[in-house]
C-alpha atoms as a PDB file:
ATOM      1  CA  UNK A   1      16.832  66.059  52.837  1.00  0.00           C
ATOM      2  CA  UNK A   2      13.774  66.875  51.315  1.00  0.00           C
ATOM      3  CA  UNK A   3      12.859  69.469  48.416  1.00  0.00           C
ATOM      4  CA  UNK A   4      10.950  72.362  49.997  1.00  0.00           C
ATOM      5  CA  UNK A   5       8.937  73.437  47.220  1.00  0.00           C
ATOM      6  CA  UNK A   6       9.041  75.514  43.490  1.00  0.00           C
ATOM      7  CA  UNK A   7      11.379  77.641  43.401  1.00  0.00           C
ATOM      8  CA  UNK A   8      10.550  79.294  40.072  1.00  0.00           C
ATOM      9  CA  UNK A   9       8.990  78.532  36.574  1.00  0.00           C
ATOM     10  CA  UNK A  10      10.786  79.785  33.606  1.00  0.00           C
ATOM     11  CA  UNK A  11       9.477  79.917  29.972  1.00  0.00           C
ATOM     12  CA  UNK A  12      11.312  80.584  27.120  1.00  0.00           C
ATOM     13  CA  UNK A  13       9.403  83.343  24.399  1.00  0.00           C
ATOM     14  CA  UNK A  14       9.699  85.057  20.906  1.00  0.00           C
ATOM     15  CA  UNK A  15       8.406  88.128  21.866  1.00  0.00           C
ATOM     16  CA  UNK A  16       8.975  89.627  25.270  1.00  0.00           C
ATOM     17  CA  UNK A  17       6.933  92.531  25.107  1.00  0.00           C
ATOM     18  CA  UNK A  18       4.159  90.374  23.980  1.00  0.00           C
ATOM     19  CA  UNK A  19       4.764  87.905  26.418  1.00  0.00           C
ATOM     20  CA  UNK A  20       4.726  90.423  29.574  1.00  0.00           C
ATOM     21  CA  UNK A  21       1.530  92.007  28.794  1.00  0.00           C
ATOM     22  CA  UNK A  22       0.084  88.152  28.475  1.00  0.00           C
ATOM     23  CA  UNK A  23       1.281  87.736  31.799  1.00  0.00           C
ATOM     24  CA  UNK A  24       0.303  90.890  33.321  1.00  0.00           C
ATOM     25  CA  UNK A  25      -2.914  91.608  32.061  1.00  0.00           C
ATOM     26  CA  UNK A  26      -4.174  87.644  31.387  1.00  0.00           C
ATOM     27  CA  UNK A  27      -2.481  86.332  34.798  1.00  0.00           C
ATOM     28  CA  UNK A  28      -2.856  89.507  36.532  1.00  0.00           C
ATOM     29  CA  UNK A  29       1.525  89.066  37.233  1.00  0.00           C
ATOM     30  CA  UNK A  30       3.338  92.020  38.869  1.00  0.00           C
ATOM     31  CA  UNK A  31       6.207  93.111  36.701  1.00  0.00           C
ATOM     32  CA  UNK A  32       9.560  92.751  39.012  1.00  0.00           C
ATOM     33  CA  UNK A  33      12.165  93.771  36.653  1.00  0.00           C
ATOM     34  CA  UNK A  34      12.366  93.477  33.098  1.00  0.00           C
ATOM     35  CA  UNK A  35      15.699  93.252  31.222  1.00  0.00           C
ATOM     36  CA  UNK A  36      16.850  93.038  27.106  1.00  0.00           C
ATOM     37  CA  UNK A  37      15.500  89.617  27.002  1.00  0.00           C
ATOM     38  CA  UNK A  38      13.922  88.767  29.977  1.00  0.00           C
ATOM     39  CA  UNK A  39      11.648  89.937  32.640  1.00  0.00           C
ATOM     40  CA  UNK A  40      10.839  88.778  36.184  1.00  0.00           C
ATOM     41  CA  UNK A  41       7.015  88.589  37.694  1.00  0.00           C
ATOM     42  CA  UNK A  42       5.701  88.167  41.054  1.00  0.00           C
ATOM     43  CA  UNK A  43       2.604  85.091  40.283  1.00  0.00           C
ATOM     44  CA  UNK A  44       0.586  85.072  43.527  1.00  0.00           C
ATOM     45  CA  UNK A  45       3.741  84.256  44.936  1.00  0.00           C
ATOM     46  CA  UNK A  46       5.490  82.191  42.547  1.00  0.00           C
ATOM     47  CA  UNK A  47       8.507  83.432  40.737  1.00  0.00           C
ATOM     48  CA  UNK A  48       7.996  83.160  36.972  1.00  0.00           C
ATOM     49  CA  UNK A  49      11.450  84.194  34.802  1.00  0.00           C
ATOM     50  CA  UNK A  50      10.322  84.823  30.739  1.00  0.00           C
ATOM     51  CA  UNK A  51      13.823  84.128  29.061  1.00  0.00           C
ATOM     52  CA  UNK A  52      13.866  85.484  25.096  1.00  0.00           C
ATOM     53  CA  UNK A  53      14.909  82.592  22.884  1.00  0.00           C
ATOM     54  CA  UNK A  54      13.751  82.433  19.413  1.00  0.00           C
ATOM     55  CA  UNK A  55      15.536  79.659  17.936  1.00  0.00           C
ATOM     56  CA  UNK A  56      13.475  77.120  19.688  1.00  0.00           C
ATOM     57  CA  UNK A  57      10.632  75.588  17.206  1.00  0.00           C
ATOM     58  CA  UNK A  58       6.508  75.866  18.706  1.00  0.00           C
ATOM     59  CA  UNK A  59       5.092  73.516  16.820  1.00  0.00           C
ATOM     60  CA  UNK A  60       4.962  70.110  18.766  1.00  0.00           C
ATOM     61  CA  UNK A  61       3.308  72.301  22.127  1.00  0.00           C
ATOM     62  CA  UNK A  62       0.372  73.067  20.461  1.00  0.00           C
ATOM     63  CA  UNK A  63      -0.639  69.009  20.925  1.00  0.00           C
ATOM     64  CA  UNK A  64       0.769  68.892  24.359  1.00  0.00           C
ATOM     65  CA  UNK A  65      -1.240  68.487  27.540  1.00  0.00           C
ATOM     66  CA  UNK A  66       1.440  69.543  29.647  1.00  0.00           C
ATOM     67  CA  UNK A  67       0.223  72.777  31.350  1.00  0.00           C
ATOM     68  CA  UNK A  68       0.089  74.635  34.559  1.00  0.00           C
ATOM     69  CA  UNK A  69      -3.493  74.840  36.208  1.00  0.00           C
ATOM     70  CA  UNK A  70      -4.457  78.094  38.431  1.00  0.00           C
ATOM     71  CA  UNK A  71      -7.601  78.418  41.193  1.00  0.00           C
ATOM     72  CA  UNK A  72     -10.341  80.512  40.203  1.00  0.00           C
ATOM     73  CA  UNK A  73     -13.439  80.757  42.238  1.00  0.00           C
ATOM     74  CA  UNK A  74     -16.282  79.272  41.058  1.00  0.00           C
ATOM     75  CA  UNK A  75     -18.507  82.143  40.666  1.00  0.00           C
ATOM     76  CA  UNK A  76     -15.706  84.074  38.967  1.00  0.00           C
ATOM     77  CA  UNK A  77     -14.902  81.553  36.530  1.00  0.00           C
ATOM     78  CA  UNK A  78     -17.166  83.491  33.686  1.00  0.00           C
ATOM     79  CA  UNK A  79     -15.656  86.920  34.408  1.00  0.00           C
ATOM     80  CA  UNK A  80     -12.338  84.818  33.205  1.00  0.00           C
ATOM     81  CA  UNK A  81     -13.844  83.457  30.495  1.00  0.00           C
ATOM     82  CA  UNK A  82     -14.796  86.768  29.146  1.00  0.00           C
ATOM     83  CA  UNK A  83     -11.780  88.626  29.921  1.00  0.00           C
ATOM     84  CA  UNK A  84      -9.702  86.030  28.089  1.00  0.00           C
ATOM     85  CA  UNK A  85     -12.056  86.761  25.004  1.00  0.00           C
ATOM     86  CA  UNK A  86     -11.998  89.959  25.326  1.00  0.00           C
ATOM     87  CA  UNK A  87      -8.152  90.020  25.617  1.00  0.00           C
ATOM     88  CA  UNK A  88      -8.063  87.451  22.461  1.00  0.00           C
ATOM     89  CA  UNK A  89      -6.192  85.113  23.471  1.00  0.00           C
ATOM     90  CA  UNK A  90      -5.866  81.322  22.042  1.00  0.00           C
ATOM     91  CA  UNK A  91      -8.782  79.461  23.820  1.00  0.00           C
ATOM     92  CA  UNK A  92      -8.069  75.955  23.340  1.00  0.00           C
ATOM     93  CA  UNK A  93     -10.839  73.243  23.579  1.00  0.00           C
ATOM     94  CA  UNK A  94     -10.704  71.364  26.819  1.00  0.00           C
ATOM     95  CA  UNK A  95     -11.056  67.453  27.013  1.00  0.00           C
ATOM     96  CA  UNK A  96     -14.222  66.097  28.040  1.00  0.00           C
ATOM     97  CA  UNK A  97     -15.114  66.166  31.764  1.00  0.00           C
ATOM     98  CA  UNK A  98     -17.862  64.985  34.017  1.00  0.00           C
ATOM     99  CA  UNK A  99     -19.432  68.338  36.136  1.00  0.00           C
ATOM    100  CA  UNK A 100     -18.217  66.648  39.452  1.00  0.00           C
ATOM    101  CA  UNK A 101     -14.627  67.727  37.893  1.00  0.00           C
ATOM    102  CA  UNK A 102     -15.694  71.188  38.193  1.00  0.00           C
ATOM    103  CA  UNK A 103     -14.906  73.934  35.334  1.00  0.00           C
ATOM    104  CA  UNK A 104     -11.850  74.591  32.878  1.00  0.00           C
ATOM    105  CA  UNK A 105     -11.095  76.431  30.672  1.00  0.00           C
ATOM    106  CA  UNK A 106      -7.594  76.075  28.306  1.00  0.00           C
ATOM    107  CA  UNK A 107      -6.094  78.839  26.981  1.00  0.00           C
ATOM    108  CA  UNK A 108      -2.467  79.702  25.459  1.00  0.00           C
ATOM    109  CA  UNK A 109       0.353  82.411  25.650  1.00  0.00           C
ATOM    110  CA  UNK A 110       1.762  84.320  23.058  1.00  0.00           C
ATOM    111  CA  UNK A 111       4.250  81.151  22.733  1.00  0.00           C
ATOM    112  CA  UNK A 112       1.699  78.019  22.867  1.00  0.00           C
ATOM    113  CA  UNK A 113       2.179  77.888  26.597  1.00  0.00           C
ATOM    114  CA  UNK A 114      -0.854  75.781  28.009  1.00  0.00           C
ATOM    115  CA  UNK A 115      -2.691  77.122  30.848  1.00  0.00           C
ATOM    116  CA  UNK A 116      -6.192  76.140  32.894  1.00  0.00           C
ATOM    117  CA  UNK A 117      -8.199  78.182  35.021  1.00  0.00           C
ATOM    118  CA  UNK A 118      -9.537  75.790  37.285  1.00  0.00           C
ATOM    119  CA  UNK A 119     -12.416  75.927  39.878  1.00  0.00           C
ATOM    120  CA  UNK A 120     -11.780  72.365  41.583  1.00  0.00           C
ATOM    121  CA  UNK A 121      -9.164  71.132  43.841  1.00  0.00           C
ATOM    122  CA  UNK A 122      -7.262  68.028  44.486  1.00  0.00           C
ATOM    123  CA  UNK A 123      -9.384  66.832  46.633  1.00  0.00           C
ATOM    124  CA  UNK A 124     -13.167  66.994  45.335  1.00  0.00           C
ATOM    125  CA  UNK A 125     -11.226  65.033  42.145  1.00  0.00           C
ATOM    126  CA  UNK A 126      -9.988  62.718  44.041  1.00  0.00           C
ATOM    127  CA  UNK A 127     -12.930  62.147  46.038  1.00  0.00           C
ATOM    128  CA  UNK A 128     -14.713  61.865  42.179  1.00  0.00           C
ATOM    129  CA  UNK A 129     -12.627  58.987  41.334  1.00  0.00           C
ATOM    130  CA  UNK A 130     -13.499  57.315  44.391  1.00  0.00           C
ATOM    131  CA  UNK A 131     -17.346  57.699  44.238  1.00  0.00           C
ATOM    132  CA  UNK A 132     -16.832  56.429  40.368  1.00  0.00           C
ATOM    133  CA  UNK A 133     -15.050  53.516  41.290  1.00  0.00           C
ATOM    134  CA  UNK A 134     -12.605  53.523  38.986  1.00  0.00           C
ATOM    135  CA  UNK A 135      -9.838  50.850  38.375  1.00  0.00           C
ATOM    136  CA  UNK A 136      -7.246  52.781  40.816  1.00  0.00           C
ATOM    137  CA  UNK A 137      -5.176  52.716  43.594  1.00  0.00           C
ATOM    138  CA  UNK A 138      -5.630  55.311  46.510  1.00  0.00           C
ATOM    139  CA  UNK A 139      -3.044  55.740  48.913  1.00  0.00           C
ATOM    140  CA  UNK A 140      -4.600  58.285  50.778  1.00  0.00           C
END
């Protein structure tokens, strides 16, 4: 027995109409189906569920690192930049980062949702750590 992988993410919002064009026009999402309060979107594949619930207070997420992290290419990563300015949305300042971690950039939903646009992977960071010789343990 063995889990086989994400199933879905959900995240719970104020404002769904606000919320759906976040996700459709920031995260490029296809719209699936979109009910009262809540709406369905196709994420390169993932299923992502936005459920309406306003009673739940934002104001601890805004000092959160907890946030989900999506590939951009490289050479794309300014067109991103610029469409998330254009689009206004919350750009949050990243932490400090050495280049060989490649580039971020933070930005939030309509709720405080964290997100990164990313143009590393897994591997090249954990290669970084190794060249650094930092005080860890690889079991890989």
């Amino acid at each position: 027995m063995k889990i086989q992988g994400i199933n879905h993410l959900t995240f719970s919002v104020v404002n769904l109409e606000a919320s759906i064009a976040f996700y459709r026009d920031v995260l490029e999402g296809t719209l699936l189906v979109q009910g009262e309060r809540m709406a369905y979107f196709d994420l390169q594949g993932i299923w992502l569920a936005l459920n309406v619930q306003e009673d739940i207070p934002r104001t601890e997420i805004t000092h959160s690192y907890t946030h989900i992290a999506f590939t951009v290419d490289e050479q794309d990563f300014p067109v991103y930049v610029q469409r998330l300015q254009k689009l206004g949305v919350t750009i949050r300042e990243g932490r400090s980062r050495d280049k060989a971690e490649a580039q971020s950039v933070y930005f939030t939903d309509p709720d405080g949702h964290l997100f990164e646009f990313h143009t590393g992977n897994r591997e090249q960071r954990i290669q970084h750590y190794k060249d650094e010789k930092k005080p860890m343990t690889f079991y890989i």
